[in-house]
C-alpha atoms as a PDB file:
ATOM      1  CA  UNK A   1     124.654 112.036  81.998  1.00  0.00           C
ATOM      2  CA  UNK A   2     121.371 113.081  81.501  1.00  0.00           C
ATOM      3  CA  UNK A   3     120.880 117.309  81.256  1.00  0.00           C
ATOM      4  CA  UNK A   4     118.915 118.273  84.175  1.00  0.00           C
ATOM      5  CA  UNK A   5     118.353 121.191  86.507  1.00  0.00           C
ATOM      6  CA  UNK A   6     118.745 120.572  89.657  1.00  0.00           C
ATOM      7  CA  UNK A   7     121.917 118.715  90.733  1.00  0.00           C
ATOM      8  CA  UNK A   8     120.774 116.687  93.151  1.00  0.00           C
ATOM      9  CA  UNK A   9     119.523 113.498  90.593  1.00  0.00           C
ATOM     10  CA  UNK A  10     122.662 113.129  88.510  1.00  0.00           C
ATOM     11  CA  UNK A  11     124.522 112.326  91.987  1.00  0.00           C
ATOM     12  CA  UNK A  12     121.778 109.900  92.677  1.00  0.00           C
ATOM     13  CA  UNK A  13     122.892 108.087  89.500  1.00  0.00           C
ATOM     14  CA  UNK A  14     126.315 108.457  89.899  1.00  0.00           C
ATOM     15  CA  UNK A  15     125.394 106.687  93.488  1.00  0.00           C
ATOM     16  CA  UNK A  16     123.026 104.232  92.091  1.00  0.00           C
ATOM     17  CA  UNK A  17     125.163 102.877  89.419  1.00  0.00           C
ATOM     18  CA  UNK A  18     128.204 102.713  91.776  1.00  0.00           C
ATOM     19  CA  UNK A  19     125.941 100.859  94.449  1.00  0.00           C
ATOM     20  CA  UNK A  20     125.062  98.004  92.007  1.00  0.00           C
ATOM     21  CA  UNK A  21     128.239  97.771  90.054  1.00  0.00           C
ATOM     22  CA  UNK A  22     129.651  94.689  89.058  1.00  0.00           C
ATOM     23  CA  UNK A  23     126.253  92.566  90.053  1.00  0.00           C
ATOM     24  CA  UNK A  24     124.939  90.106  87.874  1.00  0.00           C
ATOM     25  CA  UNK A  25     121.943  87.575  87.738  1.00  0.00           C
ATOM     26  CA  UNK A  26     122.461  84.972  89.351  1.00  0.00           C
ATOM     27  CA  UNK A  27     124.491  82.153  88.148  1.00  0.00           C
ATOM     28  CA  UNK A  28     121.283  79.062  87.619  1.00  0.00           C
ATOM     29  CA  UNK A  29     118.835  81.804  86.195  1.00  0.00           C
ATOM     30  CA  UNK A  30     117.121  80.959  83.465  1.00  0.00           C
ATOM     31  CA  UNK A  31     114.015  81.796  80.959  1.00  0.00           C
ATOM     32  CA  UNK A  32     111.988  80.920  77.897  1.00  0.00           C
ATOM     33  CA  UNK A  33     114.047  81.614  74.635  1.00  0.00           C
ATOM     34  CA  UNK A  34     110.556  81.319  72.964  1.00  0.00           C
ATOM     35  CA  UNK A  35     109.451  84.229  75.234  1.00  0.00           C
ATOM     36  CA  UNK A  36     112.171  85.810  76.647  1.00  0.00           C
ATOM     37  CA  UNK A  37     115.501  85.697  74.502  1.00  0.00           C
ATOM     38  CA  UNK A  38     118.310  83.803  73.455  1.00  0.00           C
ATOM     39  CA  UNK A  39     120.597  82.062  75.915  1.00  0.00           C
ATOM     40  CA  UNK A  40     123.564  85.006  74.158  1.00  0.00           C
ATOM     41  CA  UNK A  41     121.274  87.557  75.658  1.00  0.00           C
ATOM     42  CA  UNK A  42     120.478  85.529  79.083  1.00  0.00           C
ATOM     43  CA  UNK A  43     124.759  85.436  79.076  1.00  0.00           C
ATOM     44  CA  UNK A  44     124.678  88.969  79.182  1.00  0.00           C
ATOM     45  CA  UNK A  45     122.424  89.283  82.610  1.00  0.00           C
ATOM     46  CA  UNK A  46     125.292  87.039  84.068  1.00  0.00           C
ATOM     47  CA  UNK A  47     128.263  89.245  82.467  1.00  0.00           C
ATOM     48  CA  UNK A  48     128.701  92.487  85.022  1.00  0.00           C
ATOM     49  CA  UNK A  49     128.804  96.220  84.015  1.00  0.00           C
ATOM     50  CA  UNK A  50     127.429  95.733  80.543  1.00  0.00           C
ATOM     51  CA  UNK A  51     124.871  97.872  78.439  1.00  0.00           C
ATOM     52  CA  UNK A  52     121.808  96.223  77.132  1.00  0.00           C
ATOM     53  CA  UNK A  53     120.259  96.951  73.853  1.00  0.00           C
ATOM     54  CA  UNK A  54     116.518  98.954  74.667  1.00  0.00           C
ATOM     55  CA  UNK A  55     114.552  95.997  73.959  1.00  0.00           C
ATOM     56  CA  UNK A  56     116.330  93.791  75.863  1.00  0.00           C
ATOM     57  CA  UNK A  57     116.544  95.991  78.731  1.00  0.00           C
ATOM     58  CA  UNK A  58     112.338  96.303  78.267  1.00  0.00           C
ATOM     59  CA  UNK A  59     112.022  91.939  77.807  1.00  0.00           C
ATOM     60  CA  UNK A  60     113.844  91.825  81.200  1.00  0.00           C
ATOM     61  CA  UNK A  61     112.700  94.591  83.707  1.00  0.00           C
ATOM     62  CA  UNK A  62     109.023  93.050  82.194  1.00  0.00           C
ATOM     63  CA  UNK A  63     109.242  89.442  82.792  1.00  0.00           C
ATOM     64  CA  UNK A  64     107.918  88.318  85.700  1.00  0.00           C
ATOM     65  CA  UNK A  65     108.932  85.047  86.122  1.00  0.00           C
ATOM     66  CA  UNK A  66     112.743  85.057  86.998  1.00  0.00           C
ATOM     67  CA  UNK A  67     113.728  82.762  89.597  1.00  0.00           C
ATOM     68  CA  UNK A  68     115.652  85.495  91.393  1.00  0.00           C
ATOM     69  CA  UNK A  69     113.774  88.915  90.584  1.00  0.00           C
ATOM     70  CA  UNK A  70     115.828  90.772  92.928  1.00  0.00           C
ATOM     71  CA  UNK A  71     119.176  89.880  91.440  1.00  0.00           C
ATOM     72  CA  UNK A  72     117.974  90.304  87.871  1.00  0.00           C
ATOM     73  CA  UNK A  73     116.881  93.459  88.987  1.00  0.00           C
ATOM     74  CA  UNK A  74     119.810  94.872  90.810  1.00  0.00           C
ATOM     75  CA  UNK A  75     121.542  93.872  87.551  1.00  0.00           C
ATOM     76  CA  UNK A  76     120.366  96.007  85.620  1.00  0.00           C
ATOM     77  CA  UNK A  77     119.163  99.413  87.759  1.00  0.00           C
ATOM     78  CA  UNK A  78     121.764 101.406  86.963  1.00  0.00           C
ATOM     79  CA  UNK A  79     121.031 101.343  82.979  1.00  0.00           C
ATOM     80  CA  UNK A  80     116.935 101.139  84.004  1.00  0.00           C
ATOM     81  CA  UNK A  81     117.399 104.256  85.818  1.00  0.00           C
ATOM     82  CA  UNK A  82     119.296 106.318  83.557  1.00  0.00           C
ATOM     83  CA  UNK A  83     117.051 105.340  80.667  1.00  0.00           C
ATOM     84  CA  UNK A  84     114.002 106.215  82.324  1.00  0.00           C
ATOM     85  CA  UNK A  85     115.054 109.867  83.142  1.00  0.00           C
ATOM     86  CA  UNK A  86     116.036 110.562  80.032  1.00  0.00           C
ATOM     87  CA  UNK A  87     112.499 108.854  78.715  1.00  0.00           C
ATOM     88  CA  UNK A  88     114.325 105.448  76.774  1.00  0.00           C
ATOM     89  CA  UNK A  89     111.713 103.564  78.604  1.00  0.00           C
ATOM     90  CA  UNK A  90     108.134 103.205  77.209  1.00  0.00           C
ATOM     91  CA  UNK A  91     105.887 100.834  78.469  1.00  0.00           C
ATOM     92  CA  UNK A  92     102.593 100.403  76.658  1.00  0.00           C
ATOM     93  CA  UNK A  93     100.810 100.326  79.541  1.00  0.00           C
ATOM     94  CA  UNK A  94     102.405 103.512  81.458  1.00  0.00           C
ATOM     95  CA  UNK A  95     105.276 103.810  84.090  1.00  0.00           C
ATOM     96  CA  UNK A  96     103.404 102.103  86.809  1.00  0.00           C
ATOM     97  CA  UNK A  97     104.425  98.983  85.082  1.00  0.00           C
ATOM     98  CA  UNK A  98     108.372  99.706  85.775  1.00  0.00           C
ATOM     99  CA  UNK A  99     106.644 100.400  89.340  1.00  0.00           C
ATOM    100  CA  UNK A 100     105.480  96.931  89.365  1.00  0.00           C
ATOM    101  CA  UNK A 101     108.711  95.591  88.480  1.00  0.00           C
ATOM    102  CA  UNK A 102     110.791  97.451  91.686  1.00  0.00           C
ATOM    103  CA  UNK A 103     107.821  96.204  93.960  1.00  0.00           C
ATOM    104  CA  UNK A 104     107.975  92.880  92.930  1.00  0.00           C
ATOM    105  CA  UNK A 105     112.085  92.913  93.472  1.00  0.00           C
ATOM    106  CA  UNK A 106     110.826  93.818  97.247  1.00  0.00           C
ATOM    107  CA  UNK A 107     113.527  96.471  97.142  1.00  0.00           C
ATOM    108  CA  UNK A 108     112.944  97.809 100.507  1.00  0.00           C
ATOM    109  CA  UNK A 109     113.771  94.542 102.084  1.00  0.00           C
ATOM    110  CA  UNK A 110     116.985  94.799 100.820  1.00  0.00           C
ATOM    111  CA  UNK A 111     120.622  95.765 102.296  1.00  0.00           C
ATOM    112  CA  UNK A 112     120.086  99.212 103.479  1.00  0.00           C
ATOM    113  CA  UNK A 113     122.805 100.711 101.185  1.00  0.00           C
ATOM    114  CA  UNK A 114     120.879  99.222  98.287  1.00  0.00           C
ATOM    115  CA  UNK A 115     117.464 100.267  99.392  1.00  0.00           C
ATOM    116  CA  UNK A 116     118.750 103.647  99.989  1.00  0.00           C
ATOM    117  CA  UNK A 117     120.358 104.246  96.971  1.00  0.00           C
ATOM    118  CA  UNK A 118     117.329 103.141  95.346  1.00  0.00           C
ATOM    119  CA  UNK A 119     115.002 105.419  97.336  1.00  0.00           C
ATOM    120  CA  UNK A 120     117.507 109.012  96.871  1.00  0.00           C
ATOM    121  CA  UNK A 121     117.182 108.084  93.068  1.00  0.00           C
ATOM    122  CA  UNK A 122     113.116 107.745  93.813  1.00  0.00           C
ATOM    123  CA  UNK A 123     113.244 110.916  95.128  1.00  0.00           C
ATOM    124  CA  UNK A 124     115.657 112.941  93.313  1.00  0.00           C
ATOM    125  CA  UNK A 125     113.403 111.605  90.233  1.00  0.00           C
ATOM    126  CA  UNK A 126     110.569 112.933  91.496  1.00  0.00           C
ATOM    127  CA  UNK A 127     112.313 116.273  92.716  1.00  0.00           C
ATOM    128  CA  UNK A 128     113.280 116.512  89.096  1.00  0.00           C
ATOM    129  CA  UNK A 129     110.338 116.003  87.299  1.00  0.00           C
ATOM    130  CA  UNK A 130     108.132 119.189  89.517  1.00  0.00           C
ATOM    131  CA  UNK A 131     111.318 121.606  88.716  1.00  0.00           C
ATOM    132  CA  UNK A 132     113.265 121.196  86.001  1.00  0.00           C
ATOM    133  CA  UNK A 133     111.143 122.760  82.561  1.00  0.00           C
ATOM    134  CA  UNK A 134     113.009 120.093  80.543  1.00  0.00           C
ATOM    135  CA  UNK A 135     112.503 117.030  82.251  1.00  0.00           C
ATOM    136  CA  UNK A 136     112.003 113.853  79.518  1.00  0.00           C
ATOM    137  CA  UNK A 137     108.993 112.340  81.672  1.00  0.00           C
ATOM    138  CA  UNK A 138     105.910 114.043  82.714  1.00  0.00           C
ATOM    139  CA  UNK A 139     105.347 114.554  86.495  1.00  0.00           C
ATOM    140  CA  UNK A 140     101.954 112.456  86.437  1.00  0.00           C
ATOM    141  CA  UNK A 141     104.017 109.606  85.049  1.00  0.00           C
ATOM    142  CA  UNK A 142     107.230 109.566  87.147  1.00  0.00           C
ATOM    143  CA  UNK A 143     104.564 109.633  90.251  1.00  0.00           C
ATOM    144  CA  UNK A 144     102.562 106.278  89.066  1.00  0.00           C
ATOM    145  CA  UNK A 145     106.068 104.738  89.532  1.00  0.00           C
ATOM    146  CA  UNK A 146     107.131 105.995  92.236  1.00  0.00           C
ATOM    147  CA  UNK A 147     103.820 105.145  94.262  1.00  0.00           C
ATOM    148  CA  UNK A 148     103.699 101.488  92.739  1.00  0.00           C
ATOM    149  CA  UNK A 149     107.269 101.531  93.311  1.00  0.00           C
ATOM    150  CA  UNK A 150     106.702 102.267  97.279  1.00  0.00           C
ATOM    151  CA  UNK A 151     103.585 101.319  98.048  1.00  0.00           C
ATOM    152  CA  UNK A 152     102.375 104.648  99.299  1.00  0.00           C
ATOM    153  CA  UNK A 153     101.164 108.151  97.579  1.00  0.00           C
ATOM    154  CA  UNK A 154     101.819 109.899 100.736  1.00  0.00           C
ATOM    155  CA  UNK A 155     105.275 110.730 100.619  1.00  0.00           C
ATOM    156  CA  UNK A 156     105.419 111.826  97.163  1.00  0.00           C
ATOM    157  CA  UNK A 157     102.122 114.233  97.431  1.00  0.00           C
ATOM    158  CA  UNK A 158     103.979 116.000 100.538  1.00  0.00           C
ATOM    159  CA  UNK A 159     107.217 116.125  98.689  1.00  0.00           C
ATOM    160  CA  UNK A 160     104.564 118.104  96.036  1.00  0.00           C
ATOM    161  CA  UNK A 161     103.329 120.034  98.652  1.00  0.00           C
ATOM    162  CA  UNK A 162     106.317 121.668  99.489  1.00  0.00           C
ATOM    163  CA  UNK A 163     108.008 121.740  96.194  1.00  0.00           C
ATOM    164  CA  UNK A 164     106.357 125.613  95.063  1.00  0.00           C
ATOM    165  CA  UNK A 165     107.046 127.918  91.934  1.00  0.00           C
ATOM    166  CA  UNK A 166     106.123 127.991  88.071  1.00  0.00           C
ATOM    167  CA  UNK A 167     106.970 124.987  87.116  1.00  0.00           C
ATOM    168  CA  UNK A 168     105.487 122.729  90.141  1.00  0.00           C
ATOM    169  CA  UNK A 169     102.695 124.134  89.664  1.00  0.00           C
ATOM    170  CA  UNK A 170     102.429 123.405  86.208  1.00  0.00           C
ATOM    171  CA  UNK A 171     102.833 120.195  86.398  1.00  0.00           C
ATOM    172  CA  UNK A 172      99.906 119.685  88.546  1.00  0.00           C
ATOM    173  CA  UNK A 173      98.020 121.640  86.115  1.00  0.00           C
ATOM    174  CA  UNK A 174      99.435 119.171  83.839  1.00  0.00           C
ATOM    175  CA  UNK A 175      98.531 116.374  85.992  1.00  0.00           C
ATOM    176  CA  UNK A 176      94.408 117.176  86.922  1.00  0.00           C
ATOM    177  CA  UNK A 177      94.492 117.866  83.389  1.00  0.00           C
ATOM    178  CA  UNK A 178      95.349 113.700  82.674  1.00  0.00           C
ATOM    179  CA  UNK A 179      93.228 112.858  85.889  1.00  0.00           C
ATOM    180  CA  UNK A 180      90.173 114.996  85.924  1.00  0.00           C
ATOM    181  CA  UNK A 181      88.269 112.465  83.699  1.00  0.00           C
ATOM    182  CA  UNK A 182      88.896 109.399  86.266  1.00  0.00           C
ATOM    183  CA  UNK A 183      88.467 111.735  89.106  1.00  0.00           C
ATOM    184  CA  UNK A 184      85.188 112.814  88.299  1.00  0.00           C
ATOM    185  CA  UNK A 185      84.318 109.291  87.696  1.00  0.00           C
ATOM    186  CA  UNK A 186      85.196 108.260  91.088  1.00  0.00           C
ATOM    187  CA  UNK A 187      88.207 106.300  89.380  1.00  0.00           C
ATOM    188  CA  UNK A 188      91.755 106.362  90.567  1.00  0.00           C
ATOM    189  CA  UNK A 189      93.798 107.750  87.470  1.00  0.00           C
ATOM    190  CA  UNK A 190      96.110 104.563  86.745  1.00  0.00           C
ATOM    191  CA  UNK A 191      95.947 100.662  86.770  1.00  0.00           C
ATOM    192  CA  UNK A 192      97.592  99.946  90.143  1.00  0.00           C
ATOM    193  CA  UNK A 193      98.081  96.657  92.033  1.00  0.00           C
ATOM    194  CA  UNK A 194      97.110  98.636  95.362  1.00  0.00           C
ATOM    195  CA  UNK A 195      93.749  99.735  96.269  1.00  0.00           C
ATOM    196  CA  UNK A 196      92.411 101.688  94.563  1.00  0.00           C
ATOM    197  CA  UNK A 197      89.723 103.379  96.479  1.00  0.00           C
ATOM    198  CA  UNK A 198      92.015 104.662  99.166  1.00  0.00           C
ATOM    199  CA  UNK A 199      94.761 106.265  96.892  1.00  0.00           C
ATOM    200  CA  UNK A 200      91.941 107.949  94.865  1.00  0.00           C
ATOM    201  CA  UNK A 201      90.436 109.060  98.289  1.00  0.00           C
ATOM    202  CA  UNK A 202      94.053 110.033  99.151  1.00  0.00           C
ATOM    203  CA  UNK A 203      94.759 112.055  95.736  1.00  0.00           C
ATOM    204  CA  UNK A 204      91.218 113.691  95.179  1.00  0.00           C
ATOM    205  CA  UNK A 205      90.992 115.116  99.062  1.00  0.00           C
ATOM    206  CA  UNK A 206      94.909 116.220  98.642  1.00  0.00           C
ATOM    207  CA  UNK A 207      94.172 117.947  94.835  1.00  0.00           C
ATOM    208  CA  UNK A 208      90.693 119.573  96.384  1.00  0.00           C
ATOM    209  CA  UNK A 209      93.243 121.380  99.406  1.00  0.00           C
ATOM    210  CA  UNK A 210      95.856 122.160  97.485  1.00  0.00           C
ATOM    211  CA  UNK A 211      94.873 122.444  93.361  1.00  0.00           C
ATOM    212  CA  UNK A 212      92.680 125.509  93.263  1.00  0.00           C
ATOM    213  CA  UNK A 213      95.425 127.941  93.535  1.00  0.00           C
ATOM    214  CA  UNK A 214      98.381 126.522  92.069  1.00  0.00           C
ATOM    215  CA  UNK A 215      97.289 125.323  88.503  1.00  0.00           C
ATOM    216  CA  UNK A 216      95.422 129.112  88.548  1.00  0.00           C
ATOM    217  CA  UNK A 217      98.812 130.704  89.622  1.00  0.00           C
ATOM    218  CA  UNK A 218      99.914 128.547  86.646  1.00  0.00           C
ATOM    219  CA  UNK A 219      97.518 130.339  84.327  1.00  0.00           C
ATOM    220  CA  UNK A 220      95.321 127.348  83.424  1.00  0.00           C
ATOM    221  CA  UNK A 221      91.946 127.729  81.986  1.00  0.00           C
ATOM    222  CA  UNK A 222      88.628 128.400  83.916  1.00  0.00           C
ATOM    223  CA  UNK A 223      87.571 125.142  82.652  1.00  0.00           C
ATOM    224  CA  UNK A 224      90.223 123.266  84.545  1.00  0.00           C
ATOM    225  CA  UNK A 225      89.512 125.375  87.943  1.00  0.00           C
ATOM    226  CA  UNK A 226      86.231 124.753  87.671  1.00  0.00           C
ATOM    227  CA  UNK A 227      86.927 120.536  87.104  1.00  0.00           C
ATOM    228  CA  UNK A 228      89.067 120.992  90.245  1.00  0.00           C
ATOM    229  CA  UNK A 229      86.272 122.395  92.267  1.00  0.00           C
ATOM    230  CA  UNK A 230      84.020 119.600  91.531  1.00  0.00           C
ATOM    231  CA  UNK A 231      86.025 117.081  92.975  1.00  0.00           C
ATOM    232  CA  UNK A 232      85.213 118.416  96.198  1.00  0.00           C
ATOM    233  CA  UNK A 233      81.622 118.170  95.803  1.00  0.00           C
ATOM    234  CA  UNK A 234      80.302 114.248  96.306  1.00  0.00           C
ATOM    235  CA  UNK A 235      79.318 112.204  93.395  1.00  0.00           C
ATOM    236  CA  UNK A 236      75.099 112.656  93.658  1.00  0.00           C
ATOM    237  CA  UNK A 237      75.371 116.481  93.882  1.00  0.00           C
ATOM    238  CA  UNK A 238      78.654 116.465  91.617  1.00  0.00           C
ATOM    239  CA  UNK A 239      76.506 115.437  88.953  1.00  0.00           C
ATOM    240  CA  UNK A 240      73.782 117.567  89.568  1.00  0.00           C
ATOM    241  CA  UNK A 241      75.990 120.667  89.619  1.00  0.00           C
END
């Protein structure tokens, strides 16, 4: 198990994995072995309760042309979630992308067990990554998926809300730190298949309530406060400050 700080994600692993044990693709699924893999490795999607190598675990949660997506997925969340919290998993084009991959499995539609297994790991994740100093993923990251994952910020930025001390509030001076750039630019922060527009809305009005005093409780630099402060000011008179 992975070493964390809080105890609360480790049992939503232990849950997870024992929620999808013993499921498999199913039995007709197929893909390219010029693209994909070798039928040996399509074998193993059909073979229960065994570990993938890392790159075949990445060539499978990315494909997006299984038959079934659901069942491939299901497959193989208990090893996807363990190696993303421990930061195995490294998508070239960020986390949102293993986001992409639960939303397309259209995990909330599924039996509620599964769906709420899925959702305590969500959340336990995301608990994890605002408290515990050694988490593997940074908190800016673990929220992309989780929002792609869901199809909502909301939930996440009021878990954030209410999730205080040191290192919460260093991550979100972590976080405006990655952002600020886009922010400023009137640009959401990460390539999402929602819109945009109203999750940057959503994010910049939430940051401009709630950023001022935690990053500077977190000691960050004048520089960063004063970045912070601009996003409250509209774009015309933004730039002219």
């Amino acid at each position: 198990m992975p070493i964390v700080a809080q105890p609360r994600l480790p049992v939503a692993l232990t849950e997870l994995a024992a929620t999808f044990r013993g499921m498999t693709a199913h039995p007709d699924e197929h893909n390219c072995e010029c693209h994909w893999g070798s039928a040996e490795e399509l074998a193993l999607l059909k073979t229960p309760n065994t570990w993938l190598s890392l790159d075949l675990l990445r060539r499978t949660w990315q494909a997006p042309d299984w038959n079934d997506h659901a069942s491939v997925l299901r497959r193989i969340l208990p090893q996807l979630a363990y190696d993303l919290v421990n930061g195995y998993v490294e998508p070239c084009g960020g986390l949102e992308d293993v986001g992409y991959t639960l939303a397309r499995g259209n995990w909330q539609q599924w039996p509620a067990e599964q769906a709420a297994a899925l959702r305590t790991f969500l959340d336990a994740w995301w608990e994890h990554s605002l408290t515990a100093s050694d988490a593997a993923v940074p908190a800016y990251e673990v929220l992309a998926l989780c929002v792609d994952a869901s199809g909502t910020l909301t939930p996440w930025l009021a878990a954030w809300e209410t999730t205080t001390g040191p290192v919460a509030d260093q991550r979100l001076a972590e976080a405006v730190t990655r952002w600020e750039r886009n922010l400023l630019g009137d640009a959401f922060p990460w390539h999402t298949q929602l819109d945009e527009e109203d999750l940057r809305v959503e994010l910049t009005a939430w940051l401009v309530r709630h950023a001022p005093a935690r990053p500077r409780a977190a000691k960050a630099s004048e520089r960063l406060l004063d970045q912070v402060s601009l996003l409250g000011i509209p774009a015309p008179q933004r730039w002219a400050d």
